[in-house]
Protein backbone atom coordinates (compact mmCIF):
# COMPACT_ATOMS: atom_id res chain seq x y z
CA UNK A 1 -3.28 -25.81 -15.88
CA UNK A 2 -4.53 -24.41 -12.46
CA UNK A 3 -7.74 -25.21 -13.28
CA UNK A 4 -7.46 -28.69 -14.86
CA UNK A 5 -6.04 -29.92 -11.58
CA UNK A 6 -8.85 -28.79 -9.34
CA UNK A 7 -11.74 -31.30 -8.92
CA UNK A 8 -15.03 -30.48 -8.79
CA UNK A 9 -16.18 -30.41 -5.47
CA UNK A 10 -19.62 -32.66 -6.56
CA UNK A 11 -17.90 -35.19 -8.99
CA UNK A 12 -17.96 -38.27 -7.13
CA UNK A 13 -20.52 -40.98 -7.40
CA UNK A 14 -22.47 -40.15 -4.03
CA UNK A 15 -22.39 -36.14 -4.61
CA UNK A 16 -23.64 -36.76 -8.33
CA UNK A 17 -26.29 -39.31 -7.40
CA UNK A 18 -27.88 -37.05 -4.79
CA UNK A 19 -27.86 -34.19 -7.09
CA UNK A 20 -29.59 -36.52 -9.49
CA UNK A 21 -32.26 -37.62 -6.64
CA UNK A 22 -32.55 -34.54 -5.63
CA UNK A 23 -33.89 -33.04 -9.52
CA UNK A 24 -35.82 -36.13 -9.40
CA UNK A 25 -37.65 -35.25 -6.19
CA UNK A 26 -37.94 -31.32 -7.40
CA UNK A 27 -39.48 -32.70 -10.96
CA UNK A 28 -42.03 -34.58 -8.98
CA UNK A 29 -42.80 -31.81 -6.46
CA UNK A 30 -42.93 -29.48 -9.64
CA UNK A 31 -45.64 -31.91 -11.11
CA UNK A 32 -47.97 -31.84 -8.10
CA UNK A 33 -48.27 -27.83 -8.91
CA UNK A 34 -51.44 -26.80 -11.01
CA UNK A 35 -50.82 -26.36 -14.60
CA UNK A 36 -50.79 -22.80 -15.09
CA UNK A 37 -48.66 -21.57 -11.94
CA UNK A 38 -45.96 -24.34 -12.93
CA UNK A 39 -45.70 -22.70 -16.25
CA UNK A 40 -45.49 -19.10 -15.28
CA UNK A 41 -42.77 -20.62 -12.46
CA UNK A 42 -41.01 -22.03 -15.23
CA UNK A 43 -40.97 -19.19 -17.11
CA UNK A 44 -39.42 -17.12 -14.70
CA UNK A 45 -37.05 -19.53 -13.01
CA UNK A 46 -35.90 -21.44 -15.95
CA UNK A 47 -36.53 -19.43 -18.63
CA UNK A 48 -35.55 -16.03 -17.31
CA UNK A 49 -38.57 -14.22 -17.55
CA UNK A 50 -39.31 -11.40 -15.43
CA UNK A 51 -42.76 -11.46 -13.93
CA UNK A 52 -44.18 -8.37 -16.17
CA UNK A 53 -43.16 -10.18 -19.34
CA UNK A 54 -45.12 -13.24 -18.11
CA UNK A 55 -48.33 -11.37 -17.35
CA UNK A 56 -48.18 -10.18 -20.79
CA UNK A 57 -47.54 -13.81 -21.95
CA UNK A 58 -50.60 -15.42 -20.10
CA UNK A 59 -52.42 -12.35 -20.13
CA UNK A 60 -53.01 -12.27 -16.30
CA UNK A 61 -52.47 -9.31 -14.15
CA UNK A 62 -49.01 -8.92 -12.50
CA UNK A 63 -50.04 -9.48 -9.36
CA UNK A 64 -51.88 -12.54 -9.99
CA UNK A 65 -48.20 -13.55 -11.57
CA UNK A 66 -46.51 -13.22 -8.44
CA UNK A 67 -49.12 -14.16 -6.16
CA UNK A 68 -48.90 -17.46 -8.59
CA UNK A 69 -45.06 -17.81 -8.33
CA UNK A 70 -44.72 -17.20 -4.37
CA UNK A 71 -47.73 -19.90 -3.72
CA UNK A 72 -45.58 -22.30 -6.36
CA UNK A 73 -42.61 -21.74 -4.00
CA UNK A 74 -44.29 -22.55 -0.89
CA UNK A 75 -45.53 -25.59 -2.13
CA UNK A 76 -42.04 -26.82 -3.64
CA UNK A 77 -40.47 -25.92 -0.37
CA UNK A 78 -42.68 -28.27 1.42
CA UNK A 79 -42.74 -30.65 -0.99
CA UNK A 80 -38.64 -30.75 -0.78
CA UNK A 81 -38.88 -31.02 2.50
């Protein structure tokens, strides 16, 4: 019962249609990376991957992987601003 009367803190209109600009504006900074460091990002940060099991995927060295997914994050964090 507790729980049912609590409101989630980012269920009003304006909270829920900046969350939605704000995966817009990630999807489009996400498309501006090249094609293989997007994937291996997406692999570890939405799929759960850890960055050995990705070099094995794409067959690149590990530190290729994470020199891949810290360049990817640089770029997304200017791109968000």
């Amino acid at each position: 019962e507790f729980m049912q009367s609590r409101e989630d803190p980012a269920s009003g209109p304006a909270d829920l249609a900046a969350l939605s600009q704000d995966a817009r504006r990630l999807r489009d900074c996400l498309d501006e990376l090249e094609e293989g460091p997007r994937k291996i990002l997406l692999q570890v940060y939405y799929n759960g991957m850890t960055y050995n099991e990705v070099a094995g995927l794409v067959g690149a060295p590990l530190a290729t992987v994470k020199s891949w997914v810290r360049r990817s994050l640089i770029s997304l964090q200017e791109c968000m601003g």
